[in-house]
Every structure is written in C-alpha cells, then in structure tokens.
N, C-alpha and C. Protein backbone atom coordinates (compact mmCIF):
# COMPACT_ATOMS: atom_id res chain seq x y z
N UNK A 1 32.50 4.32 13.90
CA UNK A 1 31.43 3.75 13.07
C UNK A 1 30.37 4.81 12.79
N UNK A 2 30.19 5.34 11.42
CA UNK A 2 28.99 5.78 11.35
C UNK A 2 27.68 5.39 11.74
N UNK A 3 26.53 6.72 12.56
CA UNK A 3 25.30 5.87 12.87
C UNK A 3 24.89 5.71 11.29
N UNK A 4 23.84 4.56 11.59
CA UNK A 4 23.13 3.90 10.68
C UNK A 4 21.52 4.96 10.52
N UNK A 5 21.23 5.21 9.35
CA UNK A 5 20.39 6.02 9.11
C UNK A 5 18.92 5.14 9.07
N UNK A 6 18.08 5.51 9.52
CA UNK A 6 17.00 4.59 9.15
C UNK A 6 16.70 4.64 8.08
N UNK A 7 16.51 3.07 7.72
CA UNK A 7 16.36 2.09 6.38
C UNK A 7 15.17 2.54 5.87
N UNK A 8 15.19 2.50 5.07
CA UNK A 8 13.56 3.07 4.34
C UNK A 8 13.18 1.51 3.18
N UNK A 9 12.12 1.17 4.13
CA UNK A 9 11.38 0.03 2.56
C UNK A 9 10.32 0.43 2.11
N UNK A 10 9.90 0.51 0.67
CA UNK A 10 9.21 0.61 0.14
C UNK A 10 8.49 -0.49 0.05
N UNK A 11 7.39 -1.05 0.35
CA UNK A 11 6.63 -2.22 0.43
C UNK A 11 5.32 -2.35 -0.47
N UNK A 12 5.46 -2.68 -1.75
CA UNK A 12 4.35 -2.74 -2.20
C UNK A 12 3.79 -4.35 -2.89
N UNK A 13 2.72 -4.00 -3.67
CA UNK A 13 2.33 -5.31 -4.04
C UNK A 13 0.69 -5.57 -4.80
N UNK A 14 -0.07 -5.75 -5.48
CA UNK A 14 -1.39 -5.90 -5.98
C UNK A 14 -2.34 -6.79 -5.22
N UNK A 15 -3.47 -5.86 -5.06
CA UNK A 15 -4.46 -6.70 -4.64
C UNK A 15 -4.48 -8.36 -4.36
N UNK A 16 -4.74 -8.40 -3.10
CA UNK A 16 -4.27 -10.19 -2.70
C UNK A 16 -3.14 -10.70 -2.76
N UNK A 17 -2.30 -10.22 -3.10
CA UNK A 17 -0.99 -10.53 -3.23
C UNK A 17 -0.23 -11.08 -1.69
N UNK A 18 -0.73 -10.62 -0.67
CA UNK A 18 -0.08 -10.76 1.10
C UNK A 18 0.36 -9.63 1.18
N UNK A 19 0.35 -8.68 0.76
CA UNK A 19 1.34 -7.52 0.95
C UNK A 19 1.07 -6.97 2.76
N UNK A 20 -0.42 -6.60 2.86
CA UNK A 20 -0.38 -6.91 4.29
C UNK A 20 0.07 -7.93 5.20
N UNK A 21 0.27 -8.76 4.67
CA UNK A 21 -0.03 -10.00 5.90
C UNK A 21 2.12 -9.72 6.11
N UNK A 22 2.81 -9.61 4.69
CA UNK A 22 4.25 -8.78 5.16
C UNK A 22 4.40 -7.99 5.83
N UNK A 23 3.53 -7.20 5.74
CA UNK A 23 3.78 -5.80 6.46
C UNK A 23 3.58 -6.34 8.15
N UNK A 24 2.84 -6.85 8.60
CA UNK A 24 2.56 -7.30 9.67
C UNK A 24 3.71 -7.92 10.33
N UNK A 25 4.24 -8.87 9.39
CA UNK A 25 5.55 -9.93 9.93
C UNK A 25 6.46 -8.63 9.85
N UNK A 26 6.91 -7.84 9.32
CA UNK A 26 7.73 -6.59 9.57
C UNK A 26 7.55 -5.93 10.44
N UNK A 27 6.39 -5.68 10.87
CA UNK A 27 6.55 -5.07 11.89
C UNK A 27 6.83 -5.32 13.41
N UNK A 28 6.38 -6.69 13.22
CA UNK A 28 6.79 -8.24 14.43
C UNK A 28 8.06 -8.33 14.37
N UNK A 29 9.31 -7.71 13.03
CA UNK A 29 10.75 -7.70 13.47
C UNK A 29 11.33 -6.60 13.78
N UNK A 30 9.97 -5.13 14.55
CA UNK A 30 10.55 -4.29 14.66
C UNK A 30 10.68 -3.18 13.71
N UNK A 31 10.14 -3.26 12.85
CA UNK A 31 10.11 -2.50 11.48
C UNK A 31 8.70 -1.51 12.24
N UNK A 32 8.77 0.02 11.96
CA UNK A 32 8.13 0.87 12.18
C UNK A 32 7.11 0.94 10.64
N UNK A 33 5.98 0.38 10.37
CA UNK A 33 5.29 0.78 9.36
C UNK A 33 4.82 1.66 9.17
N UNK A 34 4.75 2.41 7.80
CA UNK A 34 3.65 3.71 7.71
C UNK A 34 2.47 2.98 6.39
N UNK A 35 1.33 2.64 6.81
CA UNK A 35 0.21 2.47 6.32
C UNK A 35 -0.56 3.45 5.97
N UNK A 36 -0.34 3.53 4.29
CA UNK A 36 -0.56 4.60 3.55
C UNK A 36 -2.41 4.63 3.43
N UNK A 37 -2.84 2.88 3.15
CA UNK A 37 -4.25 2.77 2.93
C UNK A 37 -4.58 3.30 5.06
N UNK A 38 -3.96 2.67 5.83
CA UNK A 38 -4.81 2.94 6.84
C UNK A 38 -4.83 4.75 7.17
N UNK A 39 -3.89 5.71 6.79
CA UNK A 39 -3.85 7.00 6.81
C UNK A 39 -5.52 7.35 5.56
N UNK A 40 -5.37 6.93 4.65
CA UNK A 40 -6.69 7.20 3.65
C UNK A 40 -7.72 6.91 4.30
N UNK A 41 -7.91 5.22 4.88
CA UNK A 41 -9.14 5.28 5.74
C UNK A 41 -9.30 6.32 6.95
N UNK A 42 -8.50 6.80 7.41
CA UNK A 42 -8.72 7.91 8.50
C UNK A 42 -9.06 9.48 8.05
N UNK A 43 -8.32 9.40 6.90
CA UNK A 43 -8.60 11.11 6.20
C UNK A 43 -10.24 10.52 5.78
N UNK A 44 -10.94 9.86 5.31
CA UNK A 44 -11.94 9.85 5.08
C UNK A 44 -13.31 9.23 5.99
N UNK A 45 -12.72 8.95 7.17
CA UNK A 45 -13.95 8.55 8.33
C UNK A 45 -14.24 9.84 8.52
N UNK A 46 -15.42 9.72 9.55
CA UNK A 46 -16.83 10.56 9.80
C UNK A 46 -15.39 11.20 10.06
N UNK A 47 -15.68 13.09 9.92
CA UNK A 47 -15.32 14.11 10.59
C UNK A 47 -13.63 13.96 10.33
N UNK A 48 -13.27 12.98 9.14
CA UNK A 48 -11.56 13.01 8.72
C UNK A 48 -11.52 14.32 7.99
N UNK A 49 -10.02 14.67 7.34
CA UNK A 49 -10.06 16.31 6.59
C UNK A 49 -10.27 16.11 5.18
N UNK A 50 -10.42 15.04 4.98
CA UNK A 50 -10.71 14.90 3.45
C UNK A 50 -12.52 14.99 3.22
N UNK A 51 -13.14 14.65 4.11
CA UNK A 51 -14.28 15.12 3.55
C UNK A 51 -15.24 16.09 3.44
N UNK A 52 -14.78 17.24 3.78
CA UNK A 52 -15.56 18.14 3.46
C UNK A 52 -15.11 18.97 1.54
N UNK A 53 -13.75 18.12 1.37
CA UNK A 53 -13.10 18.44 -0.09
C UNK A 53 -13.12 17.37 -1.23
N UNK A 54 -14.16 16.14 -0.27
CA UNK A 54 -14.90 15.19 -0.84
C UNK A 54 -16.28 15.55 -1.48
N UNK A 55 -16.87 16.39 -0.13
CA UNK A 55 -18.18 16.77 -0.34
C UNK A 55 -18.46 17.74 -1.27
N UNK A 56 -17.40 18.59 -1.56
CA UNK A 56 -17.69 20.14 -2.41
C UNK A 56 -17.19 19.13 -3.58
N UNK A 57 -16.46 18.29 -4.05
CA UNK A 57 -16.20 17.64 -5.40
C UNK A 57 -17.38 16.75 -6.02
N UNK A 58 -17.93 15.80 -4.62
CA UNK A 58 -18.83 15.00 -5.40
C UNK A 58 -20.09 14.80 -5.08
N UNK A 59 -20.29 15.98 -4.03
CA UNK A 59 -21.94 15.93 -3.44
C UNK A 59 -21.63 15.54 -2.45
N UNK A 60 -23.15 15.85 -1.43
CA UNK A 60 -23.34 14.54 -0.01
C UNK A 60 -23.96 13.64 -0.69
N UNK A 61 -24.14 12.79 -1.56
CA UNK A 61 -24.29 11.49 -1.89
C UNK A 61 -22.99 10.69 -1.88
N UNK A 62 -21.93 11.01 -1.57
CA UNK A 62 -20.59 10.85 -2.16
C UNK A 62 -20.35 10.14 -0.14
N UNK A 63 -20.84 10.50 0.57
CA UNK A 63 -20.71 10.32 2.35
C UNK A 63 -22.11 9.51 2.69
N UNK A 64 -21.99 8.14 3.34
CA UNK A 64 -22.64 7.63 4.27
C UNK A 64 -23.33 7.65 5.18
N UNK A 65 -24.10 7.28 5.58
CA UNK A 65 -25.15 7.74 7.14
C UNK A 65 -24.36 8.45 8.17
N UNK A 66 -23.16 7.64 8.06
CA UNK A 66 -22.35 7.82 9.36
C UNK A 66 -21.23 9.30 9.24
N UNK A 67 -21.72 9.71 7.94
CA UNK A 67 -20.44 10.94 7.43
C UNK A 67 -18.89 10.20 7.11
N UNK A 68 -19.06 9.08 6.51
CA UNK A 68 -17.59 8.75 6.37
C UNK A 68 -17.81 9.06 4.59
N UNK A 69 -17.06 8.43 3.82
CA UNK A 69 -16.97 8.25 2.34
C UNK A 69 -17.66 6.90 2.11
N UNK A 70 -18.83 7.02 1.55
CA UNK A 70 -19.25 5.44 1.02
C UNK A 70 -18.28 5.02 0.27
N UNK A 71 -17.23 3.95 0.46
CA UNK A 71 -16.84 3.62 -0.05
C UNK A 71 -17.34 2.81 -1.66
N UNK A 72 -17.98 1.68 -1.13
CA UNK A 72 -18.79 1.05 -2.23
C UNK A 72 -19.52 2.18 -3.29
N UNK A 73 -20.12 3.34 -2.96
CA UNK A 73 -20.81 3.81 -3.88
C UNK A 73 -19.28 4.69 -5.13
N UNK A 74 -18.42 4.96 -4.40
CA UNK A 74 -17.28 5.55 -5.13
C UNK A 74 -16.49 4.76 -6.15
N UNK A 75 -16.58 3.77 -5.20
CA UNK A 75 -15.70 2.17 -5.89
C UNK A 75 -16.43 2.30 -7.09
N UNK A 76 -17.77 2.16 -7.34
CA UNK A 76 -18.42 1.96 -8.63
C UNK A 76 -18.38 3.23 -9.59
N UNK A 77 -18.97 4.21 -8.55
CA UNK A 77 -17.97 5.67 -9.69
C UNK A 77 -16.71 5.31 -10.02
N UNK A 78 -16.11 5.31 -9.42
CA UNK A 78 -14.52 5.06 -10.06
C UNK A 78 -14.71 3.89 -11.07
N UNK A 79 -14.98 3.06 -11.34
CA UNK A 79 -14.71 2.08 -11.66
C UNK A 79 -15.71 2.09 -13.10
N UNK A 80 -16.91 2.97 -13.20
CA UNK A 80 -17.74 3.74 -14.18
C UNK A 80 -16.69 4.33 -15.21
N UNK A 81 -16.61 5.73 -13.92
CA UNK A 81 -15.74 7.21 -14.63
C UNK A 81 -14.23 7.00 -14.10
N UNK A 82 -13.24 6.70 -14.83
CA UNK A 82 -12.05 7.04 -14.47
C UNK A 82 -11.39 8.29 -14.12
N UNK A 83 -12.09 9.03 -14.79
CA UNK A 83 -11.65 10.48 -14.18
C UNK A 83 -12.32 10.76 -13.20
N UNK A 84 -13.18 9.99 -12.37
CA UNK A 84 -13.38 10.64 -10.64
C UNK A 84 -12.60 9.29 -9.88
N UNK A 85 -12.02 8.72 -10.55
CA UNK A 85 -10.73 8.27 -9.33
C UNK A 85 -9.79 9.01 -9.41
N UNK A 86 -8.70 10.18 -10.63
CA UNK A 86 -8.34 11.02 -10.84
C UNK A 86 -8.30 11.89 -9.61
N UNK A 87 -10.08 12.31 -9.31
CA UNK A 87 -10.40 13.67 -9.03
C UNK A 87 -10.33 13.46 -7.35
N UNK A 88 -10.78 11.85 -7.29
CA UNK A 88 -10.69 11.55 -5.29
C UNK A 88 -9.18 11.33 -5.25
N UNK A 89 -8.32 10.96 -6.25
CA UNK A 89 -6.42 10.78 -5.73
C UNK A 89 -6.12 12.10 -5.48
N UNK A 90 -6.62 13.26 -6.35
CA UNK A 90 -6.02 14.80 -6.48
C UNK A 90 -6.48 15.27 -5.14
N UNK A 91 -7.51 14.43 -3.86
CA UNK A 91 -7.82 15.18 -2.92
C UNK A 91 -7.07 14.83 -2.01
N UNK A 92 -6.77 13.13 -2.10
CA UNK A 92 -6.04 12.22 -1.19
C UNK A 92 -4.89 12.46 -1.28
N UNK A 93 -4.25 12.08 -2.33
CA UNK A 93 -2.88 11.99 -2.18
C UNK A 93 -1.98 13.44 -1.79
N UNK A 94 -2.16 14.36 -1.82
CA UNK A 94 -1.43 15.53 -0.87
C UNK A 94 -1.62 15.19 0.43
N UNK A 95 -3.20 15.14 1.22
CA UNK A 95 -3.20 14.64 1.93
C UNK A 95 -2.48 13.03 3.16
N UNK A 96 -2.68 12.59 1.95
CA UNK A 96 -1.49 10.82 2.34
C UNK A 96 -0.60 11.41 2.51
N UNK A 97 0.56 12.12 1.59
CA UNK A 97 1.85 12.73 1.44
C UNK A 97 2.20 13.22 2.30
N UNK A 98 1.49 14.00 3.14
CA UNK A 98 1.72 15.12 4.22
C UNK A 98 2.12 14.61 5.27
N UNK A 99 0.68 13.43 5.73
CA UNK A 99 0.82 12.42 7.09
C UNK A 99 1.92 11.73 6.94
N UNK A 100 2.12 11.01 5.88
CA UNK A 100 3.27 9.95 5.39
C UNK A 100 4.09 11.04 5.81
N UNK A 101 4.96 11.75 5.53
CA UNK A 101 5.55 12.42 5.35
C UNK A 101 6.11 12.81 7.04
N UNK A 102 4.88 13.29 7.75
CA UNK A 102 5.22 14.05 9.35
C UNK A 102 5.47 12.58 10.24
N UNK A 103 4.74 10.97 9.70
CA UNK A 103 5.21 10.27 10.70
C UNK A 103 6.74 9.73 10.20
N UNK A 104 7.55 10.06 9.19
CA UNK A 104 8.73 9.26 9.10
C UNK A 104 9.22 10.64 9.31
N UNK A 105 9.15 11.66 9.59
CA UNK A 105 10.25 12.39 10.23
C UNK A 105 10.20 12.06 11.74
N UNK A 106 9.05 11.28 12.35
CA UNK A 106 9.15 11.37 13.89
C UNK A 106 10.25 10.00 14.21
N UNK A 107 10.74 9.43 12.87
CA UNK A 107 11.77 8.19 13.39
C UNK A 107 12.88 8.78 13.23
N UNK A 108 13.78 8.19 14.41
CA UNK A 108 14.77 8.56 14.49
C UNK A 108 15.59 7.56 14.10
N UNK A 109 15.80 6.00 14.50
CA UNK A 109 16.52 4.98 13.83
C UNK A 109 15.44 4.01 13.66
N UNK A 110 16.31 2.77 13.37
CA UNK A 110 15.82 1.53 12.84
C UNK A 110 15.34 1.33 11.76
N UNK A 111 14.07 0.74 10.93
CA UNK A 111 13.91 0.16 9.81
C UNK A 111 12.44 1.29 9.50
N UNK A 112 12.00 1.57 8.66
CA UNK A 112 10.88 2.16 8.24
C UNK A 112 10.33 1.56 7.18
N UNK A 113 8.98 1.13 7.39
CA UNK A 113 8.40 0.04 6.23
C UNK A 113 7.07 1.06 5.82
N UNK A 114 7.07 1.58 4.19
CA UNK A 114 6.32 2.53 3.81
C UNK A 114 5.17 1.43 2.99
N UNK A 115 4.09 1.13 3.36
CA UNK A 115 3.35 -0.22 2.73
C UNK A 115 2.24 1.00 1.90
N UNK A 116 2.86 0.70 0.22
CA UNK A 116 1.81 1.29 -0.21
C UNK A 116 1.39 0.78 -1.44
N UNK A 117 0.37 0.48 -1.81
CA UNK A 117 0.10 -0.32 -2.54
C UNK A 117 0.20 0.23 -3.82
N UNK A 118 -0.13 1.09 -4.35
CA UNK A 118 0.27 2.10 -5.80
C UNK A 118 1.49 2.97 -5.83
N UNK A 119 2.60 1.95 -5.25
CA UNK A 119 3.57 2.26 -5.02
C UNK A 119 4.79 2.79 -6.66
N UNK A 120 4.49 1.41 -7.51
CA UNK A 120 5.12 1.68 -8.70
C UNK A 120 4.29 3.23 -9.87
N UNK A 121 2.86 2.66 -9.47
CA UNK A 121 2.05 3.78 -10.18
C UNK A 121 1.97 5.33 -9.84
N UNK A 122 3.03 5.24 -8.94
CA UNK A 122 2.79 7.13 -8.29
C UNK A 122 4.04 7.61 -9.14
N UNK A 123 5.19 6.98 -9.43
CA UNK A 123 6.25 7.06 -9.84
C UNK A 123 7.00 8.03 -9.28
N UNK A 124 6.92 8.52 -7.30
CA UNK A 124 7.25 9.50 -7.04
C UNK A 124 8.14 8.38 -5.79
N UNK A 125 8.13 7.05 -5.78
CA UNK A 125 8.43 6.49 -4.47
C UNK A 125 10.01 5.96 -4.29
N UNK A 126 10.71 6.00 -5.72
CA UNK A 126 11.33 4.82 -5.63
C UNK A 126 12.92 6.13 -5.02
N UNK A 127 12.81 7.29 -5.43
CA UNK A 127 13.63 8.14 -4.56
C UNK A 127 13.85 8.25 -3.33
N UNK A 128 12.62 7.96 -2.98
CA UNK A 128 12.59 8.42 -1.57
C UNK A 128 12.67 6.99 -0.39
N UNK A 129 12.99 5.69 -1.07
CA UNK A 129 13.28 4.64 -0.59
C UNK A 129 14.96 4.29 -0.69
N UNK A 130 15.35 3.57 0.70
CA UNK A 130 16.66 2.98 0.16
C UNK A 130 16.42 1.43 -0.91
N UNK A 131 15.27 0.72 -0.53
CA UNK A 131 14.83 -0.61 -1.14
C UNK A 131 13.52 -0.57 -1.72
N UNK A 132 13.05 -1.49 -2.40
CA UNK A 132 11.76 -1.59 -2.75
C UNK A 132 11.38 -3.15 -2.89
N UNK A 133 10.14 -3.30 -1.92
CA UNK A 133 10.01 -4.68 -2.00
C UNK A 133 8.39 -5.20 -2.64
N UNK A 134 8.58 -6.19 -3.28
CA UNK A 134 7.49 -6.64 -4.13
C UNK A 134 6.77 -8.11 -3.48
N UNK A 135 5.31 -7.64 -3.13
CA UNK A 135 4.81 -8.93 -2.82
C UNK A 135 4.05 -9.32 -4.08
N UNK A 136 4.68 -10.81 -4.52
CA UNK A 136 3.72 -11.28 -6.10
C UNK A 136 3.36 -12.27 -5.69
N UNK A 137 2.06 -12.29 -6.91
CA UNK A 137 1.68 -13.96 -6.79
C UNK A 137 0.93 -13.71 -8.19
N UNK A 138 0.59 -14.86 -8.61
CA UNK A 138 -0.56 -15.10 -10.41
C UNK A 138 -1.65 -13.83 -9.64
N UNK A 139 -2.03 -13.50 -11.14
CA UNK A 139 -3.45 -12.83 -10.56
C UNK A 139 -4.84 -14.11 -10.52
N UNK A 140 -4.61 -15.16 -10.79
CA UNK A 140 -5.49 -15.93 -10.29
C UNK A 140 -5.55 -16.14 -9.07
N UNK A 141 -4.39 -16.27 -8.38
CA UNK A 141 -4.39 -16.06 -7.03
C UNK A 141 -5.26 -15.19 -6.38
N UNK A 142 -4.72 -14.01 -6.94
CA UNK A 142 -5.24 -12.72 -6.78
C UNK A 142 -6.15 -12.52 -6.36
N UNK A 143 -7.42 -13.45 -7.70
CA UNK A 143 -8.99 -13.06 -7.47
C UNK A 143 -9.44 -13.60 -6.44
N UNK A 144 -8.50 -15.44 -6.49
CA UNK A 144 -9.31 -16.11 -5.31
C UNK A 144 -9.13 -16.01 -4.12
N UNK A 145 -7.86 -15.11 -3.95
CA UNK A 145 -7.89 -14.68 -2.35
C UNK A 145 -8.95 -13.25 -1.86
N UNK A 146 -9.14 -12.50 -2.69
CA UNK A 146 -9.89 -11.31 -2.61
C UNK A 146 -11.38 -11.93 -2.45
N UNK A 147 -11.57 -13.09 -3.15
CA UNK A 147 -12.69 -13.13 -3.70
C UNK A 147 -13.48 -14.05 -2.18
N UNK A 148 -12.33 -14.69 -1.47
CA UNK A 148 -12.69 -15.38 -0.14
C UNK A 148 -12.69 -14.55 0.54
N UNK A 149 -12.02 -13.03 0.66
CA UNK A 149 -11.79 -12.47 2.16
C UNK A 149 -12.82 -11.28 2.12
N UNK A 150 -13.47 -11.44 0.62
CA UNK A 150 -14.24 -9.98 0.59
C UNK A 150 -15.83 -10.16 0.26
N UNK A 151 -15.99 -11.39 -0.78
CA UNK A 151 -17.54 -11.57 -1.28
C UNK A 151 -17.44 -11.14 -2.32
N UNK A 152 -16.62 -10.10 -3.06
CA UNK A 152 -16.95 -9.24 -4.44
C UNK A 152 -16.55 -10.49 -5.13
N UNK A 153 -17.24 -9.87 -6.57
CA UNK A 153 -17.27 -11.22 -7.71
C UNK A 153 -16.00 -11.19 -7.58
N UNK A 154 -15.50 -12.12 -8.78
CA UNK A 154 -14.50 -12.15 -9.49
C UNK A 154 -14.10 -11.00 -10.52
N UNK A 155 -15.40 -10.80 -11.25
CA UNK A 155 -15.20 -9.72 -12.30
C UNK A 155 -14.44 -8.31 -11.77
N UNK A 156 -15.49 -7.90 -10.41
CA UNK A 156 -14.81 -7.23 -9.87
C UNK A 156 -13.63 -6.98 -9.15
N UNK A 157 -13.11 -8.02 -8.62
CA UNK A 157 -11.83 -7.87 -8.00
C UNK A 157 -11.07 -7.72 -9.79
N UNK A 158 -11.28 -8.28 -10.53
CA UNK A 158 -10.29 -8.44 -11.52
C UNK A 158 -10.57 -7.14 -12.51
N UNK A 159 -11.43 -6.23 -12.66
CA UNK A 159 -10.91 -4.80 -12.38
C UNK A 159 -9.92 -4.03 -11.72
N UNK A 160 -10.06 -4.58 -10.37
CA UNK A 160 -9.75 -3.66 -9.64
C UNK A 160 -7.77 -3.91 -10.33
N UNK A 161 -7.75 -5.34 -9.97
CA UNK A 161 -6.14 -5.87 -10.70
C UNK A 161 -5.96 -5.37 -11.99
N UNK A 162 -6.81 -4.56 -12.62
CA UNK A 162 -6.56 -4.45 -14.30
C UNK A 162 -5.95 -2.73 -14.43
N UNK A 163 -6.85 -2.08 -13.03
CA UNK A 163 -5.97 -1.17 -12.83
C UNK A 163 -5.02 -0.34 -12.24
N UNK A 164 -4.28 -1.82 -11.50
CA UNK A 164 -3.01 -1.11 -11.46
C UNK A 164 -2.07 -1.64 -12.00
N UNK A 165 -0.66 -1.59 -11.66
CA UNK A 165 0.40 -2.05 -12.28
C UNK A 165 0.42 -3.11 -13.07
N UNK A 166 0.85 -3.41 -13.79
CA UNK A 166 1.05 -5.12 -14.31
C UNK A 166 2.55 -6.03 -13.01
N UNK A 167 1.96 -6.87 -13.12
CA UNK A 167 3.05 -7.46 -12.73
C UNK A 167 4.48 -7.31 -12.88
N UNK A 168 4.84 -7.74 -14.46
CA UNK A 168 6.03 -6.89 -14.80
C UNK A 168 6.46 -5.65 -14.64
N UNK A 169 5.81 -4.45 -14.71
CA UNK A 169 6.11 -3.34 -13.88
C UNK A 169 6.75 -3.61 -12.72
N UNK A 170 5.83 -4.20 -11.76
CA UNK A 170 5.85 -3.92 -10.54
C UNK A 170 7.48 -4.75 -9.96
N UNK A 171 7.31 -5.73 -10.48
CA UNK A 171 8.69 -6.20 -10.18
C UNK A 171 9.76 -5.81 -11.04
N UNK A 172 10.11 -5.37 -11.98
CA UNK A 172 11.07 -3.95 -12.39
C UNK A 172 11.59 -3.11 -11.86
N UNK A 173 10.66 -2.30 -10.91
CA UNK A 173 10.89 -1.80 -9.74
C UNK A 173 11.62 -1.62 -8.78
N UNK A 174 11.77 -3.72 -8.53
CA UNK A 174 11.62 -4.12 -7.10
C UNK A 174 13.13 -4.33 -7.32
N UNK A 175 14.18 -3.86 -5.81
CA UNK A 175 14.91 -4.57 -5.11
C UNK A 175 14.97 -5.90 -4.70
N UNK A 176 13.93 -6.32 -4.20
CA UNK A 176 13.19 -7.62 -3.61
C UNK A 176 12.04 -8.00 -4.36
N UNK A 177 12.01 -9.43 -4.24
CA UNK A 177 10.65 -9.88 -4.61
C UNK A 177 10.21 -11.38 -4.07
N UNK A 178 9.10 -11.30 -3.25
CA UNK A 178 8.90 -12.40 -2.85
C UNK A 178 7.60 -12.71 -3.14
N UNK A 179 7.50 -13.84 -3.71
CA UNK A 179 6.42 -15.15 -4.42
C UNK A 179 5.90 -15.71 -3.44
N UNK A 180 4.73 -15.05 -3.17
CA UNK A 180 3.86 -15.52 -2.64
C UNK A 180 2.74 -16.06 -3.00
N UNK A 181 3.07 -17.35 -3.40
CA UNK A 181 1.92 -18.54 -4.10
C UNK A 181 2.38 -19.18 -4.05
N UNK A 182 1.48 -20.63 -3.45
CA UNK A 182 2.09 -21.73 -3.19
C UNK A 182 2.96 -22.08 -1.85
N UNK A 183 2.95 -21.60 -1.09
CA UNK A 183 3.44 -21.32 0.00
C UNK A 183 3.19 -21.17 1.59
N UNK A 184 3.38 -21.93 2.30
CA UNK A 184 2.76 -21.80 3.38
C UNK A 184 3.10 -20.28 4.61
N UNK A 185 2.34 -19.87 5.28
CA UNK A 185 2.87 -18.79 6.40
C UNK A 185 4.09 -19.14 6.69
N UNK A 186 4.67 -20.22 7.05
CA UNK A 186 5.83 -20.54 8.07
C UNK A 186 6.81 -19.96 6.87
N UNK A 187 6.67 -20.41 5.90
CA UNK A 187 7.61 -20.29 4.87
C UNK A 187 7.72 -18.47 4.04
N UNK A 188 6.66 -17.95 4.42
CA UNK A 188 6.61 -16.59 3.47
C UNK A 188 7.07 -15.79 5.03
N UNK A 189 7.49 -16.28 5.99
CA UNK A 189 7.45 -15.74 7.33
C UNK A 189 9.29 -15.73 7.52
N UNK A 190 9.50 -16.83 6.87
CA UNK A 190 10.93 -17.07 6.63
C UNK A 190 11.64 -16.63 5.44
N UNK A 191 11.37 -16.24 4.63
CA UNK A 191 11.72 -15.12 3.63
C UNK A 191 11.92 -13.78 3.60
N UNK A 192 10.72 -13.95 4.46
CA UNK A 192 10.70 -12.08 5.23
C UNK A 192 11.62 -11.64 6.09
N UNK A 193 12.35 -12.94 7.20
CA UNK A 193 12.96 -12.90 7.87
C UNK A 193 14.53 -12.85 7.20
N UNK A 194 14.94 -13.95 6.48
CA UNK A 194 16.11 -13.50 5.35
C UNK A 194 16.04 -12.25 4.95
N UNK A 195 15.18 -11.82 3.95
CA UNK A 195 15.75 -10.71 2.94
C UNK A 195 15.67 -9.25 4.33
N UNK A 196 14.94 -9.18 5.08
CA UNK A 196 15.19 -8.19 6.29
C UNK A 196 16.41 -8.02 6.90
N UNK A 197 16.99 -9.47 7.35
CA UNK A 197 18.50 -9.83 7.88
C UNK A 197 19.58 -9.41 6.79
N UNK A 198 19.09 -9.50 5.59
CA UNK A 198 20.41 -9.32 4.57
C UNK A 198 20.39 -7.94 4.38
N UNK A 199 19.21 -6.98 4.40
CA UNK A 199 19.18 -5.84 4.00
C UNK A 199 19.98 -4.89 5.44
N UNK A 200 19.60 -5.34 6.42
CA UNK A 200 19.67 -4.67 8.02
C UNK A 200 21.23 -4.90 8.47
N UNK A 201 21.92 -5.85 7.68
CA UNK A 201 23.29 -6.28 7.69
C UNK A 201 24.64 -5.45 6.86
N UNK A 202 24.04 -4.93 5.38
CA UNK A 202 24.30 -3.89 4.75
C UNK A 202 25.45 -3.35 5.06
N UNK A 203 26.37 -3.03 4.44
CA UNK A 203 27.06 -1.88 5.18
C UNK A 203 26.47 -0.54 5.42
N UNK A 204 26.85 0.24 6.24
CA UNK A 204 26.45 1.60 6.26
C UNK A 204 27.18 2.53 4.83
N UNK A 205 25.66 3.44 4.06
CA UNK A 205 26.42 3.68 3.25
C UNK A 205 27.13 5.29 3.69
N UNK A 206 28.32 5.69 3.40
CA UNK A 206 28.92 6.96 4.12
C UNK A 206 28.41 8.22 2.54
C-alpha cells in the first residue's frame, strides 16, 4: 500500500460565512490547521516582523499605544485608499507565505486544513491544494452575523463583503461547498463530518 500523503484543504469562505467555526470542527477531527489570519495577527502584534516594514510604509501613526498595527485606523485607510490595502498585502503576504509555508513542511501525515479567507482572490492557492472547500451563506447573513459578533454597522461590514470574492467565484473554485444558512451547529457539524470522511476515504493517488 502506498503511504498516504498528507491531504491538503484549502478552506475558505467570506466574511460571516462560519468559515472559522469549520475550521475549528476540523480540527476536533484531527485536521492540523494553518491559520493564515492568526499568522497576520502575529506578524503584526507589538514587536511582530511586519512592523517595522509597516512603519517605514505608513508612518508611526499606522501602530497603536501598544506597538501593534491599529487595526481600525488601517481598516479605514484601506477602505478610503485601495491602493494602501495593495501596499499592507505587498508587506504581508510574503510574509504569510513564508510561515504558511515552514509550518506545512513540519507535517508529516494526516489532513492539513489551510483556512484562508482570500483564498480564491490570491489565485495562487488552488495548486497547491489537493481540495478546496467553500463555507457559503446569503450575504445578508453575512452582515447580520458580523454585525452581532462585532458592533460595526452594516454599511461597513458590507464593504468589507463587496471586496472580496463574489459568491459565484468563490464556489467555482470549490471542490466542496457547504451552506451554511439556516442551519443548526449539530447539523453544519455533520456535514463537516461527511465531506471529511469521503475525502480521507479517497483512494491514494499513485
């Protein structure tokens, strides 16, 4: 029997969508995640390596009391000037790439779940996955789950949904896709659990 190579999922999904709350139940079946947003929040806390190539791009107004990245004050640059979300991806994303990159060489088997949310929009992911999985739901959903777990308006979360993927994109993409609306935990918990079992069952490909 050939060994089995570790599985690579691509896990993505739009704002509010559950895409975390999957990633979580994946990793509860054993699935090794690489959390692309939690690697960004770390390159950019107090004393991470992204900010001193934060600071020479956008000032120390651009960093917090605490030396991390104000987030909120960037969010609104970005969301102003599109070309300084451009200019903070051109600092991040080598950076993401690198880490991403050194923790899936440290697996040796089992399942690898790559949760990244601008997954379709990098257009660099779908190679480097054996699957790609799509968490959807309406973008009304969207707002009103963001809009309970965060305080930001509506207007604003529904920016933030305007710029990325469309839906249709995103499931184009996808290998998988699971509809998440309308639906209870037990049930989006049991979906996760199917399409994992069917994928992990696979033959080995030689």
């Amino acid at each position: 029997m050939p060994r089995r190579a570790p599985l690579r999922i691509g896990l993505t999904g739009g704002i509010g969508s559950g895409k975390s709350t999957v990633a979580k139940l994946l990793a509860g079946l054993g699935c090794i995640v690489i959390d692309t947003d939690a690697i960004a929040r770390a390159l950019t806390q107090a004393a991470g390596s992204a900010i001193p190539m934060i600071v020479a791009e956008f000032g120390p107004d651009s960093i917090d009391q605490t030396g991390a990245l104000d987030r909120s004050r960037m969010r609104q640059l970005a969301f102003a000037d599109p070309s300084a979300r451009r200019r903070l991806e051109g600092i991040l994303h080598p950076l993401i790439r690198d880490e991403t990159s050194r923790q899936a060489a440290a697996v040796d088997t089992g399942t690898v779940v790559f949760d990244v949310p601008l997954l379709v929009e990098s257009g660099r992911w779908r190679e480097q996955v054996d699957k790609v999985l799509v968490i959807d739901c309406s973008e009304a959903t969207q707002v009103a789950r963001v809009v309970a777990r965060s305080g930001w308006t509506a207007d604003a979360v529904q920016s933030v949904v305007t710029q990325q993927a469309d839906r249709r994109a995103r499931r184009s993409a996808a290998d998988a896709v699971i509809f998440n609306d309308g639906i209870t935990p037990v049930e989006l918990a049991r979906a996760v659990q199917s399409l994992w079992t069917h994928w992990c069952e696979e033959p080995v490909k030689q």
